[in-house]
N, C-alpha and C. Protein backbone atom coordinates (compact mmCIF):
# COMPACT_ATOMS: atom_id res chain seq x y z
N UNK A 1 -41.33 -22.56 30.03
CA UNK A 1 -40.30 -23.57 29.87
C UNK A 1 -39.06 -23.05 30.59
N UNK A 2 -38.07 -24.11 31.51
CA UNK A 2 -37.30 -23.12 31.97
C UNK A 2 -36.05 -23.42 31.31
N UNK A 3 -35.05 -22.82 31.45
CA UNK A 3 -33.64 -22.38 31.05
C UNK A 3 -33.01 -23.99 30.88
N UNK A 4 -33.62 -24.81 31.71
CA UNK A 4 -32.56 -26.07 31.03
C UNK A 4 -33.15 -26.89 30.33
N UNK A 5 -34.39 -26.42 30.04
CA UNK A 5 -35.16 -27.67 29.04
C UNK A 5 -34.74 -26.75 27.83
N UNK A 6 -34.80 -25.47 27.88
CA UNK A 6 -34.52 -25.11 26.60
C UNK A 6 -32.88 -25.07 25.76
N UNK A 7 -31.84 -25.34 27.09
CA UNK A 7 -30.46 -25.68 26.87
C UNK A 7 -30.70 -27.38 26.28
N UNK A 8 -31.14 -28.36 26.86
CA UNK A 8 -31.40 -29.32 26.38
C UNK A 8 -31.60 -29.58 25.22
N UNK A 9 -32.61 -29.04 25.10
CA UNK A 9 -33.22 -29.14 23.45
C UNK A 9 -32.40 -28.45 22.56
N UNK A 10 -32.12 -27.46 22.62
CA UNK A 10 -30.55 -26.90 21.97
C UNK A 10 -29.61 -27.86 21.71
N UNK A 11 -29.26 -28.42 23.05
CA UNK A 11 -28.02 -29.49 22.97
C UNK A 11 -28.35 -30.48 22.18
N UNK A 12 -29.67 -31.32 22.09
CA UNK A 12 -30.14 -32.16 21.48
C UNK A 12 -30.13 -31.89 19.96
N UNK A 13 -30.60 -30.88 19.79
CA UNK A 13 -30.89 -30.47 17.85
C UNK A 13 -29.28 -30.44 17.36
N UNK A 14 -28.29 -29.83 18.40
CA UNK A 14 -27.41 -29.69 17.91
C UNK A 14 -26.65 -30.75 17.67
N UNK A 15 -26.66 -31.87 18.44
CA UNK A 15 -26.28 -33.37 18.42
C UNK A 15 -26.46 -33.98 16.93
N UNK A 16 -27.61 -33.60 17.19
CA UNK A 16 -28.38 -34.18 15.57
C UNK A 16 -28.07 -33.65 14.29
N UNK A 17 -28.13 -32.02 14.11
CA UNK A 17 -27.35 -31.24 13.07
C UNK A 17 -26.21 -31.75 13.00
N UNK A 18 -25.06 -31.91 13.90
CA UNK A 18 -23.75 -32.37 14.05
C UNK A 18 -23.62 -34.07 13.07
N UNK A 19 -24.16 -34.42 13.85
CA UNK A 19 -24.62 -35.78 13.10
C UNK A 19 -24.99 -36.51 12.00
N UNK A 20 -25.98 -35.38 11.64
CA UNK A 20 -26.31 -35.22 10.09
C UNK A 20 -25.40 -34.65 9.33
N UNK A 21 -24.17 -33.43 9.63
CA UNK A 21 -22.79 -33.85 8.53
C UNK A 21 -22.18 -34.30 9.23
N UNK A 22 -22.02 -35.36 9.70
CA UNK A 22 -20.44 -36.45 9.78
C UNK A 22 -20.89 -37.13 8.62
N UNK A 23 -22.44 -37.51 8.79
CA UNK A 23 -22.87 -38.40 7.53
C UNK A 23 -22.56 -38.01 6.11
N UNK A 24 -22.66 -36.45 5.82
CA UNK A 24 -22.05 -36.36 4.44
C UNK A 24 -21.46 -36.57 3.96
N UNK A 25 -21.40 -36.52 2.40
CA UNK A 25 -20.23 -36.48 1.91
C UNK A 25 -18.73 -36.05 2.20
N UNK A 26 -17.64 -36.86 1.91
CA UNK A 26 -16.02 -36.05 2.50
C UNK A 26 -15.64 -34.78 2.09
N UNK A 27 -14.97 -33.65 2.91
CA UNK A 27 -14.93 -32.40 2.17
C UNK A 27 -13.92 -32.58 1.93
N UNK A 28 -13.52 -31.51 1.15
CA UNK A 28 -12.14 -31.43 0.34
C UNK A 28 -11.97 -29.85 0.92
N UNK A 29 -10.52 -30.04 1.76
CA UNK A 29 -10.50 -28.77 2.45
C UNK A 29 -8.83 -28.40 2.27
N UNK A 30 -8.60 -27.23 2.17
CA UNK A 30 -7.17 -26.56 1.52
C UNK A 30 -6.59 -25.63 2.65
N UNK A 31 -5.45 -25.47 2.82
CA UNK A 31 -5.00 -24.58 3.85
C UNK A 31 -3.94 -23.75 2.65
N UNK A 32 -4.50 -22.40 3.18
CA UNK A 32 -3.55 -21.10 2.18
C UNK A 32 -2.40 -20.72 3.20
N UNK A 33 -1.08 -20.62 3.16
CA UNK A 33 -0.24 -19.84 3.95
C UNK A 33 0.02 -18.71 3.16
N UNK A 34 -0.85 -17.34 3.56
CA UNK A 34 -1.11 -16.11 2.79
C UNK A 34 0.63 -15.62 2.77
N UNK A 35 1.18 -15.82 4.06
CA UNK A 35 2.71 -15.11 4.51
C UNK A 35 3.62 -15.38 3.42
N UNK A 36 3.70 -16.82 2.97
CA UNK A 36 4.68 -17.25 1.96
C UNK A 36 3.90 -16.96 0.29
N UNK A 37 2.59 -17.04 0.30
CA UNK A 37 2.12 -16.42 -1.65
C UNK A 37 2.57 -15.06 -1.35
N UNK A 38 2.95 -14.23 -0.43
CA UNK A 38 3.13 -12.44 -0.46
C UNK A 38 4.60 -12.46 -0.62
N UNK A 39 5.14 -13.19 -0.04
CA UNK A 39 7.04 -13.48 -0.21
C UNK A 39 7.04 -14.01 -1.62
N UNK A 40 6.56 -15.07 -2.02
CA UNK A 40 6.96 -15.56 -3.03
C UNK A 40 6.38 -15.72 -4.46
N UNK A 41 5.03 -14.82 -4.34
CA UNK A 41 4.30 -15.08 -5.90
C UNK A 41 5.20 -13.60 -6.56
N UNK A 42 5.21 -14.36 -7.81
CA UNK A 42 6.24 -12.88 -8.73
C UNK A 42 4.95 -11.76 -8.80
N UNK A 43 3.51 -11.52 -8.28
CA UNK A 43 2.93 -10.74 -8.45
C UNK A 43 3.65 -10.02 -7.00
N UNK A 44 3.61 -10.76 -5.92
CA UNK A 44 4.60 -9.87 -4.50
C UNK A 44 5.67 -9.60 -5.28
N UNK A 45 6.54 -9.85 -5.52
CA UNK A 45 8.08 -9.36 -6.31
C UNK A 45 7.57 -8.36 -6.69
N UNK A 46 6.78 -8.22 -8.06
CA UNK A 46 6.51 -7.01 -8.90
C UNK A 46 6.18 -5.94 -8.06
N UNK A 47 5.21 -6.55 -7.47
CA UNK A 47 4.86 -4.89 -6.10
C UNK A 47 6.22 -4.45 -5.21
N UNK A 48 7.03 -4.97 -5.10
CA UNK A 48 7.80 -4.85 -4.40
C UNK A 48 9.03 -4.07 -5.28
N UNK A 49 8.96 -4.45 -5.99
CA UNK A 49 10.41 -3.96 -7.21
C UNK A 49 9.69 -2.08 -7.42
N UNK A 50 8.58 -2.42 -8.02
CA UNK A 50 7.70 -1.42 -7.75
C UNK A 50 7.96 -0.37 -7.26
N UNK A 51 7.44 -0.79 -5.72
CA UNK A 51 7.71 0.22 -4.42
C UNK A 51 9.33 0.73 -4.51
N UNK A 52 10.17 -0.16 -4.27
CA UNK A 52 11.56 0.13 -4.32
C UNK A 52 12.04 1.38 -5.49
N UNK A 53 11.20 1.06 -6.62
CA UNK A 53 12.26 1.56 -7.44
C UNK A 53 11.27 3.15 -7.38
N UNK A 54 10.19 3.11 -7.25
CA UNK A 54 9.40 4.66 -6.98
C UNK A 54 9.59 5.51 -5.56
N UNK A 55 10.46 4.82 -4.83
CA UNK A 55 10.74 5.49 -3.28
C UNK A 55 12.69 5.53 -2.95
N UNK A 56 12.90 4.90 -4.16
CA UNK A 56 14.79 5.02 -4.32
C UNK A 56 15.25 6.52 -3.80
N UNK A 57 14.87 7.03 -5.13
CA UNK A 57 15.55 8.45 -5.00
C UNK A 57 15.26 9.30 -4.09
N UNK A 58 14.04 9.45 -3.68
CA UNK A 58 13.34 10.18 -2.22
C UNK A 58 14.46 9.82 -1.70
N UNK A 59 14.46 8.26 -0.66
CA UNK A 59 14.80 7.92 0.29
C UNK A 59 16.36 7.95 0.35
N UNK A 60 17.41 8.36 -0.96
CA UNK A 60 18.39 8.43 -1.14
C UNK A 60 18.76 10.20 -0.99
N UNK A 61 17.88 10.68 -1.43
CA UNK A 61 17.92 12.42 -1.23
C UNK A 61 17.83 12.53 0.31
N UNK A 62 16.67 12.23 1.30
CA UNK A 62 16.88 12.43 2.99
C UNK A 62 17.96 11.52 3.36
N UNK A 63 18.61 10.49 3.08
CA UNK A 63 19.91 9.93 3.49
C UNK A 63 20.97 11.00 3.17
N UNK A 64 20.88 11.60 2.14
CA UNK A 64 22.09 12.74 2.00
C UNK A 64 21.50 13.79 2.81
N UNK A 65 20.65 14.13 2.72
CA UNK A 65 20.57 15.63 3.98
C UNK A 65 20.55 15.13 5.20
N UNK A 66 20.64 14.13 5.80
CA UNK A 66 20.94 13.29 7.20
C UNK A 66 21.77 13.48 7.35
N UNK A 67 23.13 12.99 6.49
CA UNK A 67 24.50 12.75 6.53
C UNK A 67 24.93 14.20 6.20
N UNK A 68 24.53 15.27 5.37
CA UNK A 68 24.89 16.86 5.57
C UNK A 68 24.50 17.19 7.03
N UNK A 69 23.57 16.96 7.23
CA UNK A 69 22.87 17.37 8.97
C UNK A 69 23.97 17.04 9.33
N UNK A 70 24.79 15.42 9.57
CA UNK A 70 25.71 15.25 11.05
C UNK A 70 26.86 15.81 10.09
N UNK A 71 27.40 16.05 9.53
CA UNK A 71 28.61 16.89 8.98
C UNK A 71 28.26 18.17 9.43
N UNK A 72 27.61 18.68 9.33
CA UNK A 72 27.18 20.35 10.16
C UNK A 72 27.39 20.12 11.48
N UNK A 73 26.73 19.23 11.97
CA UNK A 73 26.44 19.37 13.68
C UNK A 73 28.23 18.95 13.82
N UNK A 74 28.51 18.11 13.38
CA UNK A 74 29.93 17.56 13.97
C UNK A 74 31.24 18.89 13.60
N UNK A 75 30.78 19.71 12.42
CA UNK A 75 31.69 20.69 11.86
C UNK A 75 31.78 21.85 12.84
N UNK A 76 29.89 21.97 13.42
CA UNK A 76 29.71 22.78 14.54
C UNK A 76 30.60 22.43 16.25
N UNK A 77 30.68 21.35 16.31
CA UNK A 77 31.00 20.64 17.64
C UNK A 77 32.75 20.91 17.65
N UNK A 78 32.97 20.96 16.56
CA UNK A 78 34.64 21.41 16.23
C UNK A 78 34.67 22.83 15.78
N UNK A 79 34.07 23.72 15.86
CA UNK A 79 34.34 25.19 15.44
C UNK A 79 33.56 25.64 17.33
N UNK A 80 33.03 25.12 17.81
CA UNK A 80 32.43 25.46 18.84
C UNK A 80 33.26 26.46 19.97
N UNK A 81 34.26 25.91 20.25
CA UNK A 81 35.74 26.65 20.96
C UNK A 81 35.87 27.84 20.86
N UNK A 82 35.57 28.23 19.54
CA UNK A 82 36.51 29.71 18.45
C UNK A 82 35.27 30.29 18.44
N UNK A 83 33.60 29.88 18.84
CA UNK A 83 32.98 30.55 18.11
C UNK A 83 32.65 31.40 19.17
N UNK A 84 31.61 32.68 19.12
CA UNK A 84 31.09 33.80 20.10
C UNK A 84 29.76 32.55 20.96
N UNK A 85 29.30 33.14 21.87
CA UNK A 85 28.22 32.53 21.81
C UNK A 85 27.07 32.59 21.35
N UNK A 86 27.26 33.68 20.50
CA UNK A 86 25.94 34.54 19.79
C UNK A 86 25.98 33.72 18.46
N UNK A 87 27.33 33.50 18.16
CA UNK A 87 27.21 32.66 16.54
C UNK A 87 27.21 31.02 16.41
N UNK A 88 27.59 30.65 17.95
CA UNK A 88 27.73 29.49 18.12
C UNK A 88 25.86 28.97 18.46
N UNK A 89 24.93 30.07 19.02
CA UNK A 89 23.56 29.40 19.17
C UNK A 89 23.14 29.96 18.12
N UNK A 90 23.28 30.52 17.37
CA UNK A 90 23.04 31.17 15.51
C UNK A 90 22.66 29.57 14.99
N UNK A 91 24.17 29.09 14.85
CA UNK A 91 24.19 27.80 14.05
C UNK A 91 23.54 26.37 14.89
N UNK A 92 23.12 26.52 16.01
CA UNK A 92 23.10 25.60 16.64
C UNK A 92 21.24 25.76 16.32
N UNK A 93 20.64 26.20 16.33
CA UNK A 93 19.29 27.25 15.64
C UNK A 93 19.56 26.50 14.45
N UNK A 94 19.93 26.90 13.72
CA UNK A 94 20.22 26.32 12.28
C UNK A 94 20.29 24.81 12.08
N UNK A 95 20.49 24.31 12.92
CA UNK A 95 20.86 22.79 12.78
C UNK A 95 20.06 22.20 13.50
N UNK A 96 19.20 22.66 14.61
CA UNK A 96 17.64 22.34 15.10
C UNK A 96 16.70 22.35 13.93
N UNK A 97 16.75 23.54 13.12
CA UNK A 97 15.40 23.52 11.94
C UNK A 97 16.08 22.83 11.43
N UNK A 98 17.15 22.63 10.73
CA UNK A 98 17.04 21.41 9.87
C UNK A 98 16.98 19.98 10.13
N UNK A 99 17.24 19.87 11.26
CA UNK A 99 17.13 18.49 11.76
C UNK A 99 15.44 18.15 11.63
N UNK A 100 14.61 19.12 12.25
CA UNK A 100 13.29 19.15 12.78
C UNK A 100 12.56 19.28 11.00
N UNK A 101 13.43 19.51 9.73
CA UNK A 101 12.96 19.49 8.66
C UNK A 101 13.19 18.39 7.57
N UNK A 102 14.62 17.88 8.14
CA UNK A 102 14.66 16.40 7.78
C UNK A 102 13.67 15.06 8.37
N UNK A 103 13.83 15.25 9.28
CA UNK A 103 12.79 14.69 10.38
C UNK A 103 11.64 14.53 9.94
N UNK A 104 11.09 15.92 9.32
CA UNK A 104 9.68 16.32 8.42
C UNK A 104 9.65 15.40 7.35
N UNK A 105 10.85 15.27 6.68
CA UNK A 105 10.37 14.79 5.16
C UNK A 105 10.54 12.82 5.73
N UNK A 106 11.60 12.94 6.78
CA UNK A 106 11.92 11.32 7.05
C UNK A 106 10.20 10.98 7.48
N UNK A 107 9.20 11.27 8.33
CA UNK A 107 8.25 11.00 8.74
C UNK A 107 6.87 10.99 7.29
N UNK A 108 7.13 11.73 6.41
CA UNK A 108 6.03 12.01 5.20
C UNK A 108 6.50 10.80 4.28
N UNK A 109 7.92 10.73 4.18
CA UNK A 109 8.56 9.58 3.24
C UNK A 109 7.74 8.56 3.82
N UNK A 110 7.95 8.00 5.26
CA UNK A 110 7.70 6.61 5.83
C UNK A 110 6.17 6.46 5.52
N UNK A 111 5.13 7.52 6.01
CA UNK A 111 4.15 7.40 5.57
C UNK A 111 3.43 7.46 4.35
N UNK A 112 4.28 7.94 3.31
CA UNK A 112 3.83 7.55 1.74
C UNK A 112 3.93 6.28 1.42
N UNK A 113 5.73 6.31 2.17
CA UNK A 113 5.85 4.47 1.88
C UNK A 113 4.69 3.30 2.08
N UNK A 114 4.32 3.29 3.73
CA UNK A 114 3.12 2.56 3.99
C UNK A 114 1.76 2.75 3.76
N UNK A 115 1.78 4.32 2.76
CA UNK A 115 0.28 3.90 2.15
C UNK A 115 0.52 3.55 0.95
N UNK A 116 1.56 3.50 -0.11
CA UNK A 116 1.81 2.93 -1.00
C UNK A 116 1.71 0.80 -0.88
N UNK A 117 2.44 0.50 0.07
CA UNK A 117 2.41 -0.89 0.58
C UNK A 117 1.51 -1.15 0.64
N UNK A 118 0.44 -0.18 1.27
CA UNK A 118 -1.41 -0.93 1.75
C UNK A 118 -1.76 -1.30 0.19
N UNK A 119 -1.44 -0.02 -0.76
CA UNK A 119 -2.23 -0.11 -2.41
C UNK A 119 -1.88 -1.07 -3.01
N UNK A 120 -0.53 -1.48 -2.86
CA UNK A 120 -0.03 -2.68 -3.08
C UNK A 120 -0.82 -4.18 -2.77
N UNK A 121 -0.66 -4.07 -1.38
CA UNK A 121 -0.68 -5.12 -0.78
C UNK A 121 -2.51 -5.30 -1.19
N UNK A 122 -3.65 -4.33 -1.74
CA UNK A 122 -4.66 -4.87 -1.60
C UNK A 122 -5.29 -4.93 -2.87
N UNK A 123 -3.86 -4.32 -3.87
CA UNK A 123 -3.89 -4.95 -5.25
C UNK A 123 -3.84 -6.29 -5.44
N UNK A 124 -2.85 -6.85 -4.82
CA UNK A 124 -2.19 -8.37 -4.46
C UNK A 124 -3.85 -9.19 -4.27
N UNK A 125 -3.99 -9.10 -2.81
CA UNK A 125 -4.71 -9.76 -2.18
C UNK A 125 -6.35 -9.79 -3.52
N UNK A 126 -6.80 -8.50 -3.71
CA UNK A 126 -7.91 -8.80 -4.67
C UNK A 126 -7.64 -9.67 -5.65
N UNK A 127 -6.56 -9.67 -6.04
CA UNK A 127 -5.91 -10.92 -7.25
C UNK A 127 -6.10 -11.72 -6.57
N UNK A 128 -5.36 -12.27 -5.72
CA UNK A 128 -5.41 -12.92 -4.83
C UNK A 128 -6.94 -13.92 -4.61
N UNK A 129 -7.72 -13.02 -3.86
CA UNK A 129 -8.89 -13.48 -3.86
C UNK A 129 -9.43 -14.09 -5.09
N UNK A 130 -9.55 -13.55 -6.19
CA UNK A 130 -10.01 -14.14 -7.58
C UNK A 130 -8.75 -15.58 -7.98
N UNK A 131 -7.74 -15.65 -7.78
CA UNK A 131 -7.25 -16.99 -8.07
C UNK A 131 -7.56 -18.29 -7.25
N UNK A 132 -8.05 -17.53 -5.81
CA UNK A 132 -8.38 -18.48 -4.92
C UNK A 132 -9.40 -18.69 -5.11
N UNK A 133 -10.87 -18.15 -5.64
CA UNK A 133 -11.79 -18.81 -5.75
C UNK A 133 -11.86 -19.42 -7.00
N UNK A 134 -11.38 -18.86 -8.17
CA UNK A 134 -11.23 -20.03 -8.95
C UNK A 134 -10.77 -21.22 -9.52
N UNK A 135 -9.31 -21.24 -8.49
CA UNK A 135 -8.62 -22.34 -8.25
C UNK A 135 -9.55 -23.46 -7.09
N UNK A 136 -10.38 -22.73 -6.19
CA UNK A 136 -11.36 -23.51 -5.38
C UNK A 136 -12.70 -24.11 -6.48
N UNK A 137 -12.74 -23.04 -7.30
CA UNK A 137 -14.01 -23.87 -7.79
C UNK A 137 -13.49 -24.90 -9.18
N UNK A 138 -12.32 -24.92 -9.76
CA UNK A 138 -12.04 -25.79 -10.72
C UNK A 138 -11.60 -27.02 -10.38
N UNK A 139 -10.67 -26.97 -8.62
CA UNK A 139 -10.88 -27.94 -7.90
C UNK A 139 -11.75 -28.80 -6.92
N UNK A 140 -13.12 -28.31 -6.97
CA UNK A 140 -13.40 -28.39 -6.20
C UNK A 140 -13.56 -28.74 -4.62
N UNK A 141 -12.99 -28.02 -4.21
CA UNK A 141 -12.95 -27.56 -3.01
C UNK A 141 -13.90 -26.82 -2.27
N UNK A 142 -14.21 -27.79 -1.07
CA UNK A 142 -15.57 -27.26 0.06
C UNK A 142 -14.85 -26.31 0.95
N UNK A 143 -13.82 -25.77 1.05
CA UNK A 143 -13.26 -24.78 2.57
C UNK A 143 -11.90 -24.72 1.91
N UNK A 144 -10.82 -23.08 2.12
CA UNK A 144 -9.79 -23.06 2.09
C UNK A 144 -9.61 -22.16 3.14
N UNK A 145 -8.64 -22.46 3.73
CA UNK A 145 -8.68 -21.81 5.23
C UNK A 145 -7.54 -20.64 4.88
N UNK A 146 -7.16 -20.22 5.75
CA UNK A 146 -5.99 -19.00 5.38
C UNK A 146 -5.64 -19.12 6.31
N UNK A 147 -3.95 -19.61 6.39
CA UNK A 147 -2.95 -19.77 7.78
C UNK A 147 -3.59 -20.70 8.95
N UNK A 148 -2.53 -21.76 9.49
CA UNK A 148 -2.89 -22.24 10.42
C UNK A 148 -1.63 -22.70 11.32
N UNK A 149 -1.87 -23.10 12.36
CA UNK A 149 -0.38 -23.44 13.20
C UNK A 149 -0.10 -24.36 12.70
N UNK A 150 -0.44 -25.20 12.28
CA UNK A 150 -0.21 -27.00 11.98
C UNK A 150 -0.70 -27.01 10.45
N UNK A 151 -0.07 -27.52 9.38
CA UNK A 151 -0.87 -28.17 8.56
C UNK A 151 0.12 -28.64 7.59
N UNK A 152 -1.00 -30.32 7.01
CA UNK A 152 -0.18 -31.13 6.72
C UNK A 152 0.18 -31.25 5.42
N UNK A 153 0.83 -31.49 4.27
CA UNK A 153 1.19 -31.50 3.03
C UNK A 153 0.03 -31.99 2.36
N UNK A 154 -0.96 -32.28 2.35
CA UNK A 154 -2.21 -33.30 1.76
C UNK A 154 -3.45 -31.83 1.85
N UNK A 155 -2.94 -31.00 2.68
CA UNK A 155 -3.74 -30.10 2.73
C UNK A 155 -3.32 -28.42 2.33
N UNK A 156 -1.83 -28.78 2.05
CA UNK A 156 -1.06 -27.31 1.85
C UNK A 156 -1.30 -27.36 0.54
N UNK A 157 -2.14 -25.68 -0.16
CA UNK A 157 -2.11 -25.47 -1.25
C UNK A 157 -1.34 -24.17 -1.79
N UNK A 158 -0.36 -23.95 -1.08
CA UNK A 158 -0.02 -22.82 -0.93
C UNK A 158 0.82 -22.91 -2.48
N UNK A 159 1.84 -23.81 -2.65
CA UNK A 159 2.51 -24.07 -3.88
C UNK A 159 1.42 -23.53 -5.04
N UNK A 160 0.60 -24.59 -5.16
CA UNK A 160 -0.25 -24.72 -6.36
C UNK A 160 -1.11 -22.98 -6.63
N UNK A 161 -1.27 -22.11 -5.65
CA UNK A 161 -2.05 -20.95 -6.14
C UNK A 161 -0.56 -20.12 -6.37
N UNK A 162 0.55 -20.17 -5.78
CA UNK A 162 1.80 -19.36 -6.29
C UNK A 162 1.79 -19.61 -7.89
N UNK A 163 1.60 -20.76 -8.22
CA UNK A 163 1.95 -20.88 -9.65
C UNK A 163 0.63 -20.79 -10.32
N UNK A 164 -0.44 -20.50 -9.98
CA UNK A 164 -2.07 -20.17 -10.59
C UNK A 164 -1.98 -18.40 -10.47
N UNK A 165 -0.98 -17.82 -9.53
CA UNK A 165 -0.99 -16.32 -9.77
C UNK A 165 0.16 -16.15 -10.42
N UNK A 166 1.04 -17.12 -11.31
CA UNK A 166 2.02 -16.64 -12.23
C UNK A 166 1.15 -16.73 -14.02
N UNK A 167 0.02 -17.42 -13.82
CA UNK A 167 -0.91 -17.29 -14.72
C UNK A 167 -1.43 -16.27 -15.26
N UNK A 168 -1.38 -15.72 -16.00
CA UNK A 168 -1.86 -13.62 -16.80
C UNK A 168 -3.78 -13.67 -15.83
N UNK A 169 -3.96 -12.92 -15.45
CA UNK A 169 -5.20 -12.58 -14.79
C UNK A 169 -6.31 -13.31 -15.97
N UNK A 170 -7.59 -13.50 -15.20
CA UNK A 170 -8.84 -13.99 -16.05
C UNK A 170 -9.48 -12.92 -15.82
N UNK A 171 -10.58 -12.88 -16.67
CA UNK A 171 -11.51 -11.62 -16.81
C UNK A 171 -12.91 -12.09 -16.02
């Protein structure tokens, strides 16, 4: 058989599959905008208050040894004149490791931060997932899509699962 009888017949079955659901029943189809339930369900808030309030003090402790760092370097840049050059690259040494040790903790902070956010964020979403399918199956609903460029109010369910995840979790 060659290559276009068997594209044919492809094209043909597929005509027909196609055909056979237009005939079905109407679906009932939902569009999720995931961007705005993560901004706005109080389960995002809570993760978020969360994060904030367990990464405060860290991130307030390397803001003060930042701001000691440029008070040194700038205290150095004004004693620089008077100093030898032996004591002037002493301190200038001194204010490389600490920079290169603030630096250290600024880079370990950021990355605790964003693996904390992932734990977060896939705490969320597993909730997430469980309100969406059971908000899909009590409504029944054939398809809920997640994000789209276009979509119209008849199909936005984004409201209705914000306020199905202010609901206490189901078991």
């Amino acid at each position: 058989m060659s290559i276009f009888r068997l594209l044919r017949r492809a094209l043909a079955i597929g005509l027909l599959v196609a055909g056979g659901t237009a005939a079905a029943d109407d679906y009932k189809i939902g569009v999720l905008n995931v961007e705005r339930v993560l901004q706005q369900s109080p389960d995002a808030k809570a993760a978020h208050d969360r994060i904030e309030q367990a990464f405060k003090d860290r991130g307030a402790d390397i803001a003060r040894k930042e701001q000691d760092l440029r008070a040194a370097a700038a205290q150095l840049d004004n004693d620089r004149p008077t100093l030898s050059g032996e004591e002037s690259a002493n301190r200038q040494r001194a204010i490389d490791a600490r920079t290169r040790d603030v630096q250290r903790l600024r880079d370990q902070f950021a990355e605790d931060l964003r693996t904390r956010q992932f734990e977060e964020l896939d705490k969320l979403k597993e909730r997430l997932d469980k309100v969406l399918t059971r908000y899909a199956k009590d409504n029944h609903f054939d398809l809920i899509l997640q994000d789209a460029a276009f979509v119209g109010r008849s199909v936005d369910i984004t409201d209705d699962v914000i306020k199905a995840l202010q609901a206490p979790p189901q078991k």
